[in-house]
PDB file of N, CA and C in Angstrom:
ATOM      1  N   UNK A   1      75.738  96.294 105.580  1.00  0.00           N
ATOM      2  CA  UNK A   1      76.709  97.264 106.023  1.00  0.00           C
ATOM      3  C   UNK A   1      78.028  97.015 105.294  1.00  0.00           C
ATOM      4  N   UNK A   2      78.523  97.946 104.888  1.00  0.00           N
ATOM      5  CA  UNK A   2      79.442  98.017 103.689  1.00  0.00           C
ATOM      6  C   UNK A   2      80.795  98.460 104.995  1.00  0.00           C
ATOM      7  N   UNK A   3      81.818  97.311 105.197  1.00  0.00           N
ATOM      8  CA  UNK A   3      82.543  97.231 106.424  1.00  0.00           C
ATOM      9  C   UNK A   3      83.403  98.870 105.680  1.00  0.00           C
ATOM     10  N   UNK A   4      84.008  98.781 104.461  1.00  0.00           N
ATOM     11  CA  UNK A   4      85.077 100.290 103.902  1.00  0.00           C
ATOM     12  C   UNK A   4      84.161 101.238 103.858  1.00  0.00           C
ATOM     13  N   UNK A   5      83.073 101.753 103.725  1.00  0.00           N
ATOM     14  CA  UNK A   5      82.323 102.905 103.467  1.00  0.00           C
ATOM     15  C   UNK A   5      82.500 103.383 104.915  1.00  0.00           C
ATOM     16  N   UNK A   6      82.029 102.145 105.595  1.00  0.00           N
ATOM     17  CA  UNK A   6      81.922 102.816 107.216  1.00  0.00           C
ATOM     18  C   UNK A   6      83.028 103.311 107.815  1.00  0.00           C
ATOM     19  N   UNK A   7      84.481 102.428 107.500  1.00  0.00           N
ATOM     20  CA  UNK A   7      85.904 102.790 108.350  1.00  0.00           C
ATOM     21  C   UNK A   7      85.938 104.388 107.432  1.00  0.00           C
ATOM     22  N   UNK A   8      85.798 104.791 106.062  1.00  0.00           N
ATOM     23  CA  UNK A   8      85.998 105.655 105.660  1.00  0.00           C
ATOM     24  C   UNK A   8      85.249 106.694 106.037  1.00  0.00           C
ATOM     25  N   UNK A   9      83.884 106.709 106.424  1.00  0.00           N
ATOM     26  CA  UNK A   9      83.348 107.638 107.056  1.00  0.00           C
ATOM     27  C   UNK A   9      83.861 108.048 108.501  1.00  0.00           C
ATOM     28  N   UNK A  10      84.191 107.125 109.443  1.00  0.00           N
ATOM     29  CA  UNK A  10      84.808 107.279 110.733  1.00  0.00           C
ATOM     30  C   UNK A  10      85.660 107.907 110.830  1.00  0.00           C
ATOM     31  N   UNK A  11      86.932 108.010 109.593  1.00  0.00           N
ATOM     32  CA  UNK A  11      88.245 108.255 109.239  1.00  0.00           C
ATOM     33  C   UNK A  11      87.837 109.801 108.874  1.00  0.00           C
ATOM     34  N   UNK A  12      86.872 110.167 107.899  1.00  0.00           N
ATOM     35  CA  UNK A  12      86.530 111.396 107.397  1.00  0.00           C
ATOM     36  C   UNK A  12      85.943 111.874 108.297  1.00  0.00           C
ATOM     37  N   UNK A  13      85.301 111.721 109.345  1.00  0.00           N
ATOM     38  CA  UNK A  13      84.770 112.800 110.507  1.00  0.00           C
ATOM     39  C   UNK A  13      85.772 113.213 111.658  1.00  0.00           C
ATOM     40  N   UNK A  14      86.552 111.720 111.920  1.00  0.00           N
ATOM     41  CA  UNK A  14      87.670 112.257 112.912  1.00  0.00           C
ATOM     42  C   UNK A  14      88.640 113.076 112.481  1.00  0.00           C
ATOM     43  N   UNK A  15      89.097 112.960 111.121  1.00  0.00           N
ATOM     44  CA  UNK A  15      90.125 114.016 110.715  1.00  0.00           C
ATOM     45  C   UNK A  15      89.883 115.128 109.531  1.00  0.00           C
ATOM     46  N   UNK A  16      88.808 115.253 109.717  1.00  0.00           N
ATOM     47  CA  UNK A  16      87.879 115.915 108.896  1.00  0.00           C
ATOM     48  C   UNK A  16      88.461 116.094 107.737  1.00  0.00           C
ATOM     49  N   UNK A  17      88.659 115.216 106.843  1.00  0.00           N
ATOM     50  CA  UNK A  17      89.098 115.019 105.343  1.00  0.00           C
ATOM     51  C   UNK A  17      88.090 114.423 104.716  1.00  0.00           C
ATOM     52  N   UNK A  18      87.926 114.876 103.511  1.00  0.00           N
ATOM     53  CA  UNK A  18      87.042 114.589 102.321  1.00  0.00           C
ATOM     54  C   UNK A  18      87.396 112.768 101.897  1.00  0.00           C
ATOM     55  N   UNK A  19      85.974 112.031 102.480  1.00  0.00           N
ATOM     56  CA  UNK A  19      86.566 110.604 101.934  1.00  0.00           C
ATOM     57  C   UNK A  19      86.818 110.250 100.995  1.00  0.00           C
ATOM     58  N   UNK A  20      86.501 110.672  99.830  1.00  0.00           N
ATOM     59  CA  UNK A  20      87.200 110.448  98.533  1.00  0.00           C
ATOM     60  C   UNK A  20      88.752 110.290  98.349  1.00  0.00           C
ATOM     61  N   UNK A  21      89.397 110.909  99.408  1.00  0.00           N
ATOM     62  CA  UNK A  21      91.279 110.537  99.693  1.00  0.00           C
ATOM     63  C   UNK A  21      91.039 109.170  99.961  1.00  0.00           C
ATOM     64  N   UNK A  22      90.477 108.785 100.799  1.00  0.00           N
ATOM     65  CA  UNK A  22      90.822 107.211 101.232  1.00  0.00           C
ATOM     66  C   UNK A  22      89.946 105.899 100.604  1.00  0.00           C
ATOM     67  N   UNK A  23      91.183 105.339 100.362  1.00  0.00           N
ATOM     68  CA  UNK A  23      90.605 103.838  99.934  1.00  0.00           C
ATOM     69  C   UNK A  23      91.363 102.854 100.663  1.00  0.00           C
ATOM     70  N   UNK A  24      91.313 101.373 100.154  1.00  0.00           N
ATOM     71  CA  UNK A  24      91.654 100.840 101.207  1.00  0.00           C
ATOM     72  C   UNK A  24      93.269 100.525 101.443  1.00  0.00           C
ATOM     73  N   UNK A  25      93.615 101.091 100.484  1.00  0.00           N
ATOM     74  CA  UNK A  25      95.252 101.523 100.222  1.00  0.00           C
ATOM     75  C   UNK A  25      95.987 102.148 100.405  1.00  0.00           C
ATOM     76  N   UNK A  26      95.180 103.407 101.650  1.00  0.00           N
ATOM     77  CA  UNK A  26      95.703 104.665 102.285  1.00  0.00           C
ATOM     78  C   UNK A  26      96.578 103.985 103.602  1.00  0.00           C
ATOM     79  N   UNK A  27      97.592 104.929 103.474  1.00  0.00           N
ATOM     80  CA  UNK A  27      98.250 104.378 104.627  1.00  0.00           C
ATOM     81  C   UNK A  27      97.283 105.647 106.107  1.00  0.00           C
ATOM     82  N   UNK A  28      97.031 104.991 107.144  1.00  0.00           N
ATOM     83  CA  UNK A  28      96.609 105.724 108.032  1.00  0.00           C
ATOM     84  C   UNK A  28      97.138 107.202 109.136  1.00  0.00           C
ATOM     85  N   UNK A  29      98.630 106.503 109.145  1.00  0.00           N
ATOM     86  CA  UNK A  29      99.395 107.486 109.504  1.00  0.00           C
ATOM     87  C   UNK A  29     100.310 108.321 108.333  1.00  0.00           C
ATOM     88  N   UNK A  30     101.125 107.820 107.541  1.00  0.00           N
ATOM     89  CA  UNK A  30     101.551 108.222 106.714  1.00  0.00           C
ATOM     90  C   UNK A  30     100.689 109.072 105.913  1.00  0.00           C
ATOM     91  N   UNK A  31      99.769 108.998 105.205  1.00  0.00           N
ATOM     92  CA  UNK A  31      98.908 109.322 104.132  1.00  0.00           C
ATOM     93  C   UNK A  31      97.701 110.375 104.947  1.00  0.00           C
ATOM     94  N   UNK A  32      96.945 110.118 105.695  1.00  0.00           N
ATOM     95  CA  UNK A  32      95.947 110.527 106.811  1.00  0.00           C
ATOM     96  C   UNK A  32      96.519 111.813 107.558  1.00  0.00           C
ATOM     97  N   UNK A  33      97.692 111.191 107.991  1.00  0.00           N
ATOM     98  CA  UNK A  33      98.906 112.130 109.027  1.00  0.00           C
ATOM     99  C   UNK A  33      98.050 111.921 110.681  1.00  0.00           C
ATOM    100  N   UNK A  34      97.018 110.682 110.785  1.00  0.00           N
ATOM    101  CA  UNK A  34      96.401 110.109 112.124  1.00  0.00           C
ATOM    102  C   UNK A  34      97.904 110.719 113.447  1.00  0.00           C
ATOM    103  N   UNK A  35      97.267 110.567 114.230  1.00  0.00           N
ATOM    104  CA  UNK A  35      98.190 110.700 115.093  1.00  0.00           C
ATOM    105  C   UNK A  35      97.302 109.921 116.587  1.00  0.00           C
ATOM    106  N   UNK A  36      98.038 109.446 116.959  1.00  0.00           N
ATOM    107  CA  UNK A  36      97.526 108.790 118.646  1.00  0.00           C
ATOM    108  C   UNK A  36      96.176 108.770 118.894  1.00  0.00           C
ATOM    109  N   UNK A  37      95.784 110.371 119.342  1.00  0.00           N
ATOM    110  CA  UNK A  37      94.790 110.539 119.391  1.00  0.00           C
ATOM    111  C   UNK A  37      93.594 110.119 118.817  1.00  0.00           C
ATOM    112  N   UNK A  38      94.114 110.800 117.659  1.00  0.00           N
ATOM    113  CA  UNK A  38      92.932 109.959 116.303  1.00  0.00           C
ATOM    114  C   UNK A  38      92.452 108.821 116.186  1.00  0.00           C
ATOM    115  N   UNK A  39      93.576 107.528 116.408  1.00  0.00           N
ATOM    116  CA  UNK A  39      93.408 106.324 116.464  1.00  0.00           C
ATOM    117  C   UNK A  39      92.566 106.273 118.000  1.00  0.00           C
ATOM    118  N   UNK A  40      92.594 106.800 118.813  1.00  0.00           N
ATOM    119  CA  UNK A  40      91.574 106.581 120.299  1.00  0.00           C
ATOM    120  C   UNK A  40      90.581 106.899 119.434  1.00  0.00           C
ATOM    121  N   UNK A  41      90.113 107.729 119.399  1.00  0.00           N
ATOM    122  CA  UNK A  41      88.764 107.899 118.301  1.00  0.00           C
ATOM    123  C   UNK A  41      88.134 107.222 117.920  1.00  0.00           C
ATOM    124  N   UNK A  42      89.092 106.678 116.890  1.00  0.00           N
ATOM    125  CA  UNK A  42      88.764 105.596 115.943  1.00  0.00           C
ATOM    126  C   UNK A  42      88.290 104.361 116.373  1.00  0.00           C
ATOM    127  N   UNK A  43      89.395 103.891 117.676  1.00  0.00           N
ATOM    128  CA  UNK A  43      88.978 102.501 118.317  1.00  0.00           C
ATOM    129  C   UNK A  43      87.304 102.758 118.805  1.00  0.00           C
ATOM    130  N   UNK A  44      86.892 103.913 119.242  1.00  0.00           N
ATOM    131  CA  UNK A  44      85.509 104.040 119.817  1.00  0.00           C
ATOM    132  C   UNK A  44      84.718 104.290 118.950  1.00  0.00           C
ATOM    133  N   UNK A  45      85.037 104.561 117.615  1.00  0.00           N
ATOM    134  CA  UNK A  45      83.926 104.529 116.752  1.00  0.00           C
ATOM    135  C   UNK A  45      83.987 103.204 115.936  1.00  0.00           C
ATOM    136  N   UNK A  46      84.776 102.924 115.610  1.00  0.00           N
ATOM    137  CA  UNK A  46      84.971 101.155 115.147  1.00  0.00           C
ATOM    138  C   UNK A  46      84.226 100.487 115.997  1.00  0.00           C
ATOM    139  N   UNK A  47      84.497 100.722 117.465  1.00  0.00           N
ATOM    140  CA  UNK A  47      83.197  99.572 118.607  1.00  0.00           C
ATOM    141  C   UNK A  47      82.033  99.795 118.776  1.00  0.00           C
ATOM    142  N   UNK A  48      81.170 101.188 117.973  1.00  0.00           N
ATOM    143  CA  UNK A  48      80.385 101.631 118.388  1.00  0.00           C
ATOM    144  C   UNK A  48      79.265 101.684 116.577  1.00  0.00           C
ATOM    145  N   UNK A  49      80.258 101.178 115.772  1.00  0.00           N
ATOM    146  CA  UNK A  49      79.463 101.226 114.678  1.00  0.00           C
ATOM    147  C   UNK A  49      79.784  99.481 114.441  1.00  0.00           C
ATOM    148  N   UNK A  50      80.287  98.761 114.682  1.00  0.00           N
ATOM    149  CA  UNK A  50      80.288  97.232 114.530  1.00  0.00           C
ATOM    150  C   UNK A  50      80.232  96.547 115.462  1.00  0.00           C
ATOM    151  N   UNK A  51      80.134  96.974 116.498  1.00  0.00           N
ATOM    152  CA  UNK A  51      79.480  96.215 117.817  1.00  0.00           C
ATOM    153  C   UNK A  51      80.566  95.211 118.346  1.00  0.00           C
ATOM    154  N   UNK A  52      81.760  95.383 117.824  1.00  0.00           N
ATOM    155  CA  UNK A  52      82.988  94.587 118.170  1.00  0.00           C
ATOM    156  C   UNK A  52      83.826  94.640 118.836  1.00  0.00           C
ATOM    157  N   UNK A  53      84.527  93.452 119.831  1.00  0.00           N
ATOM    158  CA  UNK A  53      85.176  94.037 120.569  1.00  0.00           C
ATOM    159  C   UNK A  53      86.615  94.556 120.042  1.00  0.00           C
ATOM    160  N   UNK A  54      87.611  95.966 120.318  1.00  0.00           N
ATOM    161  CA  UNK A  54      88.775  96.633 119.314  1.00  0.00           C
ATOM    162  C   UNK A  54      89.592  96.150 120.533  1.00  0.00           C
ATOM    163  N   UNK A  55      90.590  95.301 120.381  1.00  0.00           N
ATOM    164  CA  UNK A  55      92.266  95.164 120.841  1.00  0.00           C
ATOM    165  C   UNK A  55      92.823  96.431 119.772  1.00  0.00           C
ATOM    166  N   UNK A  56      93.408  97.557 120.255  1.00  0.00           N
ATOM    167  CA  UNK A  56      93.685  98.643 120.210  1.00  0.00           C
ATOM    168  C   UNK A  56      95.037  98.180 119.463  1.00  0.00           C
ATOM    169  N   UNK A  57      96.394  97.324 120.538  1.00  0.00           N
ATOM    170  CA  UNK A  57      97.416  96.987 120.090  1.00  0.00           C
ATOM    171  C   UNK A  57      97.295  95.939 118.410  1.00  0.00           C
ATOM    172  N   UNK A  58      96.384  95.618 118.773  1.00  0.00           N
ATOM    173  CA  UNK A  58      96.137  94.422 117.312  1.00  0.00           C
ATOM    174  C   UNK A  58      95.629  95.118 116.252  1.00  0.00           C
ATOM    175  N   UNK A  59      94.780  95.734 116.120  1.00  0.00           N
ATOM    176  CA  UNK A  59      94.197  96.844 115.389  1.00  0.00           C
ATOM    177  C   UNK A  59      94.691  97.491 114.353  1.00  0.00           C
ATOM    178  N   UNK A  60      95.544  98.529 115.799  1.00  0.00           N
ATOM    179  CA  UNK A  60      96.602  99.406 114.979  1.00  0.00           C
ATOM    180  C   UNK A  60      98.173  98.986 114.697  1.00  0.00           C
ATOM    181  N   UNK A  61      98.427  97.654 115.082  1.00  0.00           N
ATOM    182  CA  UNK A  61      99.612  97.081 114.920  1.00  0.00           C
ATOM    183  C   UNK A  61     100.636  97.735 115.519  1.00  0.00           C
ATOM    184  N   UNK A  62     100.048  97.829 116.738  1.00  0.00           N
ATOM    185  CA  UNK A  62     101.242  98.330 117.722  1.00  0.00           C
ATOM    186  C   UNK A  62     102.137  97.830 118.449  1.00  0.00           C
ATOM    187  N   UNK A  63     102.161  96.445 118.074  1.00  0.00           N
ATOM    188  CA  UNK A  63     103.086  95.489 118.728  1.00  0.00           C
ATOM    189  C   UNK A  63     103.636  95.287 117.903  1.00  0.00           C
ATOM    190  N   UNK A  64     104.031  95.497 116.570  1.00  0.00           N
ATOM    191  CA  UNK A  64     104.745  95.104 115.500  1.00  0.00           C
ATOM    192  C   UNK A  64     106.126  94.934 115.583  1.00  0.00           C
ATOM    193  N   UNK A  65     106.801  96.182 116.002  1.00  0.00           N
ATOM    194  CA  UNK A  65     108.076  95.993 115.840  1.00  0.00           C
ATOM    195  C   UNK A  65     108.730  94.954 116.831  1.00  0.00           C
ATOM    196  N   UNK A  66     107.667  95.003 118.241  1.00  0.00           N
ATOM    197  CA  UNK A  66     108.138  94.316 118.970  1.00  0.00           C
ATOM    198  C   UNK A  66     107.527  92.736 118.442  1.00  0.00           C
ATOM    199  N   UNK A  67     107.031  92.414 118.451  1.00  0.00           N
ATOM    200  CA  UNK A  67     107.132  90.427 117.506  1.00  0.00           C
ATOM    201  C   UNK A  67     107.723  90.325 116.777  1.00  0.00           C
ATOM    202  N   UNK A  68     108.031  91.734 115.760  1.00  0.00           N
ATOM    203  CA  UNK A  68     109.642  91.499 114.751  1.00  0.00           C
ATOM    204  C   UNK A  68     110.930  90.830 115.358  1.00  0.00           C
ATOM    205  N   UNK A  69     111.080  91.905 116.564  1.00  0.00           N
ATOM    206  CA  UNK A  69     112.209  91.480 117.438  1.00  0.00           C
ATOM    207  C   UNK A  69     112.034  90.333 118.474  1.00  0.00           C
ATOM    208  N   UNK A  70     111.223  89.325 118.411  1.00  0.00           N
ATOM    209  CA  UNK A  70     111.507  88.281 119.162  1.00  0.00           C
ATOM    210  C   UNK A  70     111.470  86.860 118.029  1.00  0.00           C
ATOM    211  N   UNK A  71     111.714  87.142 117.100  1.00  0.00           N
ATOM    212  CA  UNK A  71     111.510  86.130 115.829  1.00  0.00           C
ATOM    213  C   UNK A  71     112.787  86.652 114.872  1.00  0.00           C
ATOM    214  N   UNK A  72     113.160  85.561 114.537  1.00  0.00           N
ATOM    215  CA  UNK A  72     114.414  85.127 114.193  1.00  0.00           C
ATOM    216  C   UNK A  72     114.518  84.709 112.536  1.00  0.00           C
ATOM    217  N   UNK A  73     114.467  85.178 111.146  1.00  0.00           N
ATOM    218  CA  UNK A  73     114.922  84.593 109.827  1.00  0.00           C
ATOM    219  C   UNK A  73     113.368  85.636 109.012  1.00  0.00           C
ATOM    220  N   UNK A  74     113.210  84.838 108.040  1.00  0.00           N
ATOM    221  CA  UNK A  74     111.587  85.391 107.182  1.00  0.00           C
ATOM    222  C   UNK A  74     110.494  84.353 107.430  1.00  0.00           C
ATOM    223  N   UNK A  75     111.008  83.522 107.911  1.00  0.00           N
ATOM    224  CA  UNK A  75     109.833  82.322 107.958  1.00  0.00           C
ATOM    225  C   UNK A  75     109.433  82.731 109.446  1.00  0.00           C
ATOM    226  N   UNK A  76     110.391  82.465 110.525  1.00  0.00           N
ATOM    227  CA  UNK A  76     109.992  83.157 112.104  1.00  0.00           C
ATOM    228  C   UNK A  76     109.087  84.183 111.870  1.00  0.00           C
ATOM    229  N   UNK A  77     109.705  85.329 111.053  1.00  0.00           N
ATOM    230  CA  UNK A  77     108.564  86.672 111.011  1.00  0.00           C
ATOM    231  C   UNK A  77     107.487  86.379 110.582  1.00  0.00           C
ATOM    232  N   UNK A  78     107.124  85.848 109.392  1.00  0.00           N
ATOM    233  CA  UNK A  78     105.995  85.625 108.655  1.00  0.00           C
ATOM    234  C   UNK A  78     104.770  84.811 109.875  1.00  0.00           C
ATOM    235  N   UNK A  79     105.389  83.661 110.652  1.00  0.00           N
ATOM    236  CA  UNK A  79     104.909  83.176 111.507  1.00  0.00           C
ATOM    237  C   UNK A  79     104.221  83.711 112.724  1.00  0.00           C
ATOM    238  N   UNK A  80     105.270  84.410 113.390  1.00  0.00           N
ATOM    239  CA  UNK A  80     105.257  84.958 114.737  1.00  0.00           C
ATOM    240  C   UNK A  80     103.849  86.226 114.268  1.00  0.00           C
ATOM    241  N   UNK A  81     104.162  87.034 112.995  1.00  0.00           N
ATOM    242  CA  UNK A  81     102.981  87.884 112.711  1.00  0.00           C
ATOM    243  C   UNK A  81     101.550  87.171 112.164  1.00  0.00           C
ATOM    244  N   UNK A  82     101.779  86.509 111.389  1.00  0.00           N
ATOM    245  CA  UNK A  82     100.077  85.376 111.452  1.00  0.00           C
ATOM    246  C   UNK A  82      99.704  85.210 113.176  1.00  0.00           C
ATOM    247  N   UNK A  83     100.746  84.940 113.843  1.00  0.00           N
ATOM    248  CA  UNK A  83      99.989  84.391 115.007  1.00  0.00           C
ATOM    249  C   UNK A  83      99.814  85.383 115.876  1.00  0.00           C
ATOM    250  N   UNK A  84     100.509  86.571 116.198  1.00  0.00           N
ATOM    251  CA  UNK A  84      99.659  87.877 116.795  1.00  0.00           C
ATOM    252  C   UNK A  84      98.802  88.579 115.612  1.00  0.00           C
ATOM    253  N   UNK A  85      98.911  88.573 114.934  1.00  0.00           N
ATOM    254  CA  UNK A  85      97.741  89.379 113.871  1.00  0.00           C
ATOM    255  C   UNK A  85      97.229  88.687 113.097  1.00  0.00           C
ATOM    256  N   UNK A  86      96.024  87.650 113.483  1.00  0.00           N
ATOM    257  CA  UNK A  86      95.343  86.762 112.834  1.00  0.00           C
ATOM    258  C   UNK A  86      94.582  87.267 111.781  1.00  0.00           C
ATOM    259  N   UNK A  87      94.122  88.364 111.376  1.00  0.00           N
ATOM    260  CA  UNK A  87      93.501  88.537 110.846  1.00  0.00           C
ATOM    261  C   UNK A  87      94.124  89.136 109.302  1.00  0.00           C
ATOM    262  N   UNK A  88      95.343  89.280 109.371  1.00  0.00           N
ATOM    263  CA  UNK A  88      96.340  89.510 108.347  1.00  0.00           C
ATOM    264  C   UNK A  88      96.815  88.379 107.698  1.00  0.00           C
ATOM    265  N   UNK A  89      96.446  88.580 106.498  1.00  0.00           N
ATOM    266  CA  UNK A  89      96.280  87.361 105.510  1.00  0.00           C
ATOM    267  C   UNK A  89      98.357  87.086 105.303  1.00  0.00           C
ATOM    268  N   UNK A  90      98.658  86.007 104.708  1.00  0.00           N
ATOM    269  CA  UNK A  90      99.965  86.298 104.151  1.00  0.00           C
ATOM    270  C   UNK A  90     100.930  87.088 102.762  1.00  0.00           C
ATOM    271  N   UNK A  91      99.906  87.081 102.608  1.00  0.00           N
ATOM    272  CA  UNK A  91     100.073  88.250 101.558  1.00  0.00           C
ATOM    273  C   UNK A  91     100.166  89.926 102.077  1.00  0.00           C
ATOM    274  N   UNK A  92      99.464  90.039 102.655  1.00  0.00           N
ATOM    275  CA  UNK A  92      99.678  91.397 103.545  1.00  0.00           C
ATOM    276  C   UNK A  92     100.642  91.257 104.327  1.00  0.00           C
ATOM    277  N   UNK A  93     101.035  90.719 104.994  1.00  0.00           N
ATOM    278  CA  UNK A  93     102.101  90.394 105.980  1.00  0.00           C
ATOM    279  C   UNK A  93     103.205  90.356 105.264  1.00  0.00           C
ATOM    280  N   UNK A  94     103.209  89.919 104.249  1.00  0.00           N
ATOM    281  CA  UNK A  94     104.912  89.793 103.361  1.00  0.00           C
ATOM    282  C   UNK A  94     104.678  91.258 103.242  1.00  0.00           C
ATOM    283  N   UNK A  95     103.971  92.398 102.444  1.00  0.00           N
ATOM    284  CA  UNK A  95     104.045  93.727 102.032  1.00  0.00           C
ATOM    285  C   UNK A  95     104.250  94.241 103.711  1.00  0.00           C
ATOM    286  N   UNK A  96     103.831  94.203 104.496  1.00  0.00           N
ATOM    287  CA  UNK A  96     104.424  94.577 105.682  1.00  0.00           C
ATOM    288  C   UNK A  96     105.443  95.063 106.111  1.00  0.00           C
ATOM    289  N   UNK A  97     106.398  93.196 105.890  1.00  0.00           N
ATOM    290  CA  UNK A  97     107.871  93.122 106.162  1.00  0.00           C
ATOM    291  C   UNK A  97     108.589  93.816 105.068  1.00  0.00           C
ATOM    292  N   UNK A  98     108.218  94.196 103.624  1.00  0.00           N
ATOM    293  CA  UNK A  98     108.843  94.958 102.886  1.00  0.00           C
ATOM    294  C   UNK A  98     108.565  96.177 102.914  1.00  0.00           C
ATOM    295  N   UNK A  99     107.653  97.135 103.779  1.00  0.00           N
ATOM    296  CA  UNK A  99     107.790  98.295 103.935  1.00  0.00           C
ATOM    297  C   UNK A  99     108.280  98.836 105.166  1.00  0.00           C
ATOM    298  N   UNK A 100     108.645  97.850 105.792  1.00  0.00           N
ATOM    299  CA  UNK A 100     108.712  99.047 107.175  1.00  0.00           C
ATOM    300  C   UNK A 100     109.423  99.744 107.455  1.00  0.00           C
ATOM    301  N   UNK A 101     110.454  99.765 106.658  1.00  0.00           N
ATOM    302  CA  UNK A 101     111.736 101.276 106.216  1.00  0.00           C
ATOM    303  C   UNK A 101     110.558 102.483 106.101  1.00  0.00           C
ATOM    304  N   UNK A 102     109.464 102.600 104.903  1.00  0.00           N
ATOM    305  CA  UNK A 102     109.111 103.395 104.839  1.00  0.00           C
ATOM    306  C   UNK A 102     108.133 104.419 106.032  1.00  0.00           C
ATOM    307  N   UNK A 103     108.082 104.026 107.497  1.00  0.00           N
ATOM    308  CA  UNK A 103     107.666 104.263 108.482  1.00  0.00           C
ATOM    309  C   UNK A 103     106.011 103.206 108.302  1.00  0.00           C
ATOM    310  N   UNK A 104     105.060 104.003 109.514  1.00  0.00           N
ATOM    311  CA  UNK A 104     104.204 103.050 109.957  1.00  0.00           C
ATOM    312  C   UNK A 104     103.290 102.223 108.594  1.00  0.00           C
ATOM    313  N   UNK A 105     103.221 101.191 108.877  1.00  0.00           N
ATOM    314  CA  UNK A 105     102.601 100.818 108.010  1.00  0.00           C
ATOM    315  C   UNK A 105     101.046 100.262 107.848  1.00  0.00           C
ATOM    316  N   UNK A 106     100.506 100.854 108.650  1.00  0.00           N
ATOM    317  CA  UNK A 106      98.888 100.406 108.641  1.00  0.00           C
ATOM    318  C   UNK A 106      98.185 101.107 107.761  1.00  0.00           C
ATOM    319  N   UNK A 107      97.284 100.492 106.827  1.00  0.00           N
ATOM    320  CA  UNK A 107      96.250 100.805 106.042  1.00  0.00           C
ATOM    321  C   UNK A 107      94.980 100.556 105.822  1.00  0.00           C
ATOM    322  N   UNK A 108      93.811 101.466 105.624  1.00  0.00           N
ATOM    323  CA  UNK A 108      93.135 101.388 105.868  1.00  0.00           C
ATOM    324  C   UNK A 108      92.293  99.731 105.903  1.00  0.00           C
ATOM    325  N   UNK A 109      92.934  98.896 104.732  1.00  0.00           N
ATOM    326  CA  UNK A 109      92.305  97.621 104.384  1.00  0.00           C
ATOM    327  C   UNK A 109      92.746  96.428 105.530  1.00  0.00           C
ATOM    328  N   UNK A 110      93.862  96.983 106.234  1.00  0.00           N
ATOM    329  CA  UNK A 110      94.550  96.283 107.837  1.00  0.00           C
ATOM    330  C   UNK A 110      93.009  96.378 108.632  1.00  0.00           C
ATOM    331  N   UNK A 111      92.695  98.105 108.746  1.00  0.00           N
ATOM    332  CA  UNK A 111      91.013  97.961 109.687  1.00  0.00           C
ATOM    333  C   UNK A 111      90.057  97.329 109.662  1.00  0.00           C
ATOM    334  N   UNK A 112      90.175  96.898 108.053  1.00  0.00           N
ATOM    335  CA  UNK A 112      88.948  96.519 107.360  1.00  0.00           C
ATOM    336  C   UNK A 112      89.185  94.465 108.127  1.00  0.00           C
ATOM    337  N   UNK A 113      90.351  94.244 107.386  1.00  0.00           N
ATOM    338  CA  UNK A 113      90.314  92.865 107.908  1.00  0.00           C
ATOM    339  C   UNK A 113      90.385  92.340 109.173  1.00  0.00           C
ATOM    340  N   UNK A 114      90.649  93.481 110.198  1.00  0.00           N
ATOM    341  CA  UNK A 114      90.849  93.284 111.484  1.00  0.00           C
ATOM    342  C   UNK A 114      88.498  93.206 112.075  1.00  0.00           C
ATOM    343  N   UNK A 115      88.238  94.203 111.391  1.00  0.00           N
ATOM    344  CA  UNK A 115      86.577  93.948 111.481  1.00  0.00           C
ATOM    345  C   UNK A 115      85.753  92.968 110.868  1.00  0.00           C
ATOM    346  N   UNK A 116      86.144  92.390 110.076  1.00  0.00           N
ATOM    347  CA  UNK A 116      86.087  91.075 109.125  1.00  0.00           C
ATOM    348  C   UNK A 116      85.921  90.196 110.066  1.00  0.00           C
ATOM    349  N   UNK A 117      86.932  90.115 110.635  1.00  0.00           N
ATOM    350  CA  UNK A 117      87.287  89.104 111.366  1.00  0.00           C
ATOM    351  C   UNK A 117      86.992  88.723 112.727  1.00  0.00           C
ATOM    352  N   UNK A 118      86.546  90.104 113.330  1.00  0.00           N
ATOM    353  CA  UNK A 118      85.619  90.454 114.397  1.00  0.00           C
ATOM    354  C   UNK A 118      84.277  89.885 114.215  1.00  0.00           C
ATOM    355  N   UNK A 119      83.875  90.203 113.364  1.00  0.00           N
ATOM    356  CA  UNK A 119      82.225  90.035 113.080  1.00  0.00           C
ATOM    357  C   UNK A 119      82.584  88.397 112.826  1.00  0.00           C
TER     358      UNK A 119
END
């Protein structure tokens, strides 16, 4: 089971877009234009095609801004986010903290490592 073929098929039926848009570099909301809903969707087809259990907030990184704001310098952040979002390597996590001017920042390869890491 090919973990991106599958999030991309899930992604292409719930918002009925041609998967060829998404790779694992799509932003989900930004790029997708996902909205709330969508992501409910998603959490039930993510649990229902990988048999895993979905923390919804961890997932979709919905606690983000808030662990931003209880951590203090770049080293606090870098930290405080490894340790609620384990599955986010540090390298992703630095591109994180440098986009989040540009609004939400989850992408499709965030789903991918969050199921990685599940399994």
């Amino acid at each position: 089971m090919d973990v991106f073929d599958e999030i991309r098929e899930s992604l292409s039926e719930i918002l009925d877009l041609d998967g060829n848009e998404i790779t694992p570099e799509t932003y989900i909301m930004r790029d997708l234009e996902a909205e709330s809903i969508d992501l409910l969707e998603l959490s039930v087809a993510l649990n229902s095609r990988f048999k895993v259990e979905i923390n919804d907030d961890q997932v979709f990184l919905r606690t983000l801004r808030v662990c931003l704001n209880k951590v203090n310098g770049n080293g606090g952040r870098l930290e405080g986010l490894s340790r609620a979002f384990p599955f986010l390597d540090g390298e992703r996590i630095g591109e994180i903290l440098t986009d989040l001017d540009g609004g939400p920042v989850l992408k499709v390869k965030d789903l991918m490592a969050y199921i990685q890491w599940r399994m």
